[in-house]
C-alpha atoms as a PDB file:
ATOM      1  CA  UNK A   1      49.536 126.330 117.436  1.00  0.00           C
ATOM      2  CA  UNK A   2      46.040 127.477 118.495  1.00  0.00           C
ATOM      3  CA  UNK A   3      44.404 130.025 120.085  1.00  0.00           C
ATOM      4  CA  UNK A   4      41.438 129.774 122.527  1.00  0.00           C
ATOM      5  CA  UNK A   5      38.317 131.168 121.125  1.00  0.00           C
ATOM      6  CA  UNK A   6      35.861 130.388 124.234  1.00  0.00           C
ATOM      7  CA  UNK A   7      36.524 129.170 127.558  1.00  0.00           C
ATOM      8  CA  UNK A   8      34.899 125.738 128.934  1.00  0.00           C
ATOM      9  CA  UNK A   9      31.684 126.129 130.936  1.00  0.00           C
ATOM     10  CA  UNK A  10      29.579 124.035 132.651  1.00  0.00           C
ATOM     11  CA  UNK A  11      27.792 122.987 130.200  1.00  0.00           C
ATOM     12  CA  UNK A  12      30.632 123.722 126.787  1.00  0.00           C
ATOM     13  CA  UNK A  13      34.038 122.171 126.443  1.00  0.00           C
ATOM     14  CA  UNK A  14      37.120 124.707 125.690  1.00  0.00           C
ATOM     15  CA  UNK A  15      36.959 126.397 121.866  1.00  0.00           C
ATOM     16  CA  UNK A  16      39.920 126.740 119.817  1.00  0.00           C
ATOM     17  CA  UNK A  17      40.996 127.928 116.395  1.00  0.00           C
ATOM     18  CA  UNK A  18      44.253 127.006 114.625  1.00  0.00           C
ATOM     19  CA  UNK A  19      46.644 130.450 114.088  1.00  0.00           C
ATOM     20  CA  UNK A  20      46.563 131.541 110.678  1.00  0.00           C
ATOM     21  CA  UNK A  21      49.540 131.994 108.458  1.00  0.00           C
ATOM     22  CA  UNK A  22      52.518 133.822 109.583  1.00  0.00           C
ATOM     23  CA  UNK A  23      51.471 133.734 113.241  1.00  0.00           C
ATOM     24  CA  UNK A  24      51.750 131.437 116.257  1.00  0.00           C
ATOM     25  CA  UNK A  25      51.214 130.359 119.737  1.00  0.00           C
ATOM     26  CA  UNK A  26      53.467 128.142 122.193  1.00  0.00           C
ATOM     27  CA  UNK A  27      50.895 128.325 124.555  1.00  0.00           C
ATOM     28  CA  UNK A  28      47.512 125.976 125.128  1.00  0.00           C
ATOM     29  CA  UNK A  29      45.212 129.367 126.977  1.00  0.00           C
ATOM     30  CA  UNK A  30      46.186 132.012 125.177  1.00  0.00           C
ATOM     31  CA  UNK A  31      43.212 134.228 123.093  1.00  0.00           C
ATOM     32  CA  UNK A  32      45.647 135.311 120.756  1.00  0.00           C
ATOM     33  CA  UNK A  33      48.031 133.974 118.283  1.00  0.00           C
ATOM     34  CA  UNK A  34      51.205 136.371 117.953  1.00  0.00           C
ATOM     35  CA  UNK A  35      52.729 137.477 114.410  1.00  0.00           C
ATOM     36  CA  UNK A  36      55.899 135.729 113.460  1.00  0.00           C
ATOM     37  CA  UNK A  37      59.196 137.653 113.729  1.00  0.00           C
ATOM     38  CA  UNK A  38      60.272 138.943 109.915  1.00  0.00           C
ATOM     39  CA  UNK A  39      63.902 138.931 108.734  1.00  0.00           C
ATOM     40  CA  UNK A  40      64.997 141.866 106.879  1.00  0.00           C
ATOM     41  CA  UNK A  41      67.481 140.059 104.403  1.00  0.00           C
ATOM     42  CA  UNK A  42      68.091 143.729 102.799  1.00  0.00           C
ATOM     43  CA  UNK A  43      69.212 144.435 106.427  1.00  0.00           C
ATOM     44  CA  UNK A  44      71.652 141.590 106.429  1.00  0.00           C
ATOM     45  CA  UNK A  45      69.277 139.254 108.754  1.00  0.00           C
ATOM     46  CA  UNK A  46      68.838 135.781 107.602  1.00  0.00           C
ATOM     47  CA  UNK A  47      66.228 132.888 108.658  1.00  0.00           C
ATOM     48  CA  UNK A  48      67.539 129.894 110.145  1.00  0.00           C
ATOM     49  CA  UNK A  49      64.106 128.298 111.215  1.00  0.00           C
ATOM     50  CA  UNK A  50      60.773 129.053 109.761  1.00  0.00           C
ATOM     51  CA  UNK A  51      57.696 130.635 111.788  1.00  0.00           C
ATOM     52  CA  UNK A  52      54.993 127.323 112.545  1.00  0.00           C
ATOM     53  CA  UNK A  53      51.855 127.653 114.358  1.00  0.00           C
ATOM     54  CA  UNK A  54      53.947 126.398 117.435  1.00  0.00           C
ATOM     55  CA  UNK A  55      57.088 128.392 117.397  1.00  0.00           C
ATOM     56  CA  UNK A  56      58.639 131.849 116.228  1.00  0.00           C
ATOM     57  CA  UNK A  57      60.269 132.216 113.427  1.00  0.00           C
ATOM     58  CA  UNK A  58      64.510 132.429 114.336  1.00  0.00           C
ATOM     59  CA  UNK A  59      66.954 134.809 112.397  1.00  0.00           C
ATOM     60  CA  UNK A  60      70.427 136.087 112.451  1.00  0.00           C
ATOM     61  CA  UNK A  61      72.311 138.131 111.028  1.00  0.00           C
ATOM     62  CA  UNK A  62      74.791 137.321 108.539  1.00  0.00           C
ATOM     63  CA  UNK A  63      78.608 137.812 108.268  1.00  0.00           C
ATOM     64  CA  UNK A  64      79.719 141.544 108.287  1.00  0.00           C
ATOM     65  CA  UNK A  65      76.445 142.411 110.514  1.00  0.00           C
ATOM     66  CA  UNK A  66      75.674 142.731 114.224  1.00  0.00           C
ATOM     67  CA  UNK A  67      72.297 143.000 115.900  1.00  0.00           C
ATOM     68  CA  UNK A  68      70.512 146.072 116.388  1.00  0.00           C
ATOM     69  CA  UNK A  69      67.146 144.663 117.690  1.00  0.00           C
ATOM     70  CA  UNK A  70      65.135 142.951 118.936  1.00  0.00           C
ATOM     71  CA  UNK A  71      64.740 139.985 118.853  1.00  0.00           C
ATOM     72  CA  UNK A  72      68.216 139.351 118.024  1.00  0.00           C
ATOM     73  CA  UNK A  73      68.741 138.546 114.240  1.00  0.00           C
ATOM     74  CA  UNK A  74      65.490 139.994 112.916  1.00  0.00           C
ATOM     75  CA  UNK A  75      67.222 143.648 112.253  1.00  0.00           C
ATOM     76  CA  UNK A  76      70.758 143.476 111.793  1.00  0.00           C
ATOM     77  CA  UNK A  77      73.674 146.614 111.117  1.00  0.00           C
ATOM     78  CA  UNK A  78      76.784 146.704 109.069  1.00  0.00           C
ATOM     79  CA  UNK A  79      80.074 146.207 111.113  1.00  0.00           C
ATOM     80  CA  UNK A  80      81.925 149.537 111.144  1.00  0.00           C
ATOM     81  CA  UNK A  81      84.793 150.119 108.667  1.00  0.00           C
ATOM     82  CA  UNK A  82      87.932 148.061 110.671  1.00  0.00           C
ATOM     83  CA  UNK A  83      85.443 145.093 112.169  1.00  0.00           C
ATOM     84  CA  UNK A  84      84.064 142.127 111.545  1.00  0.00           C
ATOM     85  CA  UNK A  85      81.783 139.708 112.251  1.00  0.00           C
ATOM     86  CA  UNK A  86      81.438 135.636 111.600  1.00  0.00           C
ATOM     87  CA  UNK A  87      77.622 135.900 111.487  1.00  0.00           C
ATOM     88  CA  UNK A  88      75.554 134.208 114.191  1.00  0.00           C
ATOM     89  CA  UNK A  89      74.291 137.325 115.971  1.00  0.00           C
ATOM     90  CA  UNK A  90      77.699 138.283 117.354  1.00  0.00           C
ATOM     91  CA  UNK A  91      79.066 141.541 118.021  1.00  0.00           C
ATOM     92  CA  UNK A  92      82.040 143.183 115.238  1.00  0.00           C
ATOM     93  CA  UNK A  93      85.149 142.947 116.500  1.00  0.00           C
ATOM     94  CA  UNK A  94      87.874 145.097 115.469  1.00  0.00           C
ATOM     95  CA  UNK A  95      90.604 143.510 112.890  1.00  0.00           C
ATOM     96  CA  UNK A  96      94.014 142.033 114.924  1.00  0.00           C
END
């Protein structure tokens, strides 16, 4: 959840920073705090678990979508007319 803004020296411990809003870092030694993953809900992707200083942001996509980037969930495409899908990220399937 925090980024390193100066590494220790002899004479300094370690700096860090908190990430600001709407980014985040798993990592203790990164410099950098990377932007959150955005759901596009007008592109049938929906969020399941919010972005925190710690931890991406998760989406999927909704029933009647598939994924069609990366990461999964964030952009999401209508099934094609005769498929379906439950929701959860997975693929349309044709109608049995």
């Amino acid at each position: 959840g925090e980024r390193m803004r100066s590494r220790c020296t002899a004479t300094a411990d370690t700096l860090c920073s908190p990430c600001q809003d709407e980014y985040f870092s798993p990592e203790h030694h990164h410099g950098f705090c990377q932007s959150c993953t955005v759901c596009n809900p007008r592109k049938g992707s929906v969020e399941v678990k919010r972005c925190e200083r710690s931890s991406d942001r998760v989406c999927v996509c909704r029933a009647g979508f598939m994924p069609a980037g990366i990461p999964l969930g964030s952009v999401c495409s209508p099934c094609p007319e005769g498929t379906f899908s439950r929701g959860g990220n997975e693929n349309c399937q044709p109608w049995t």
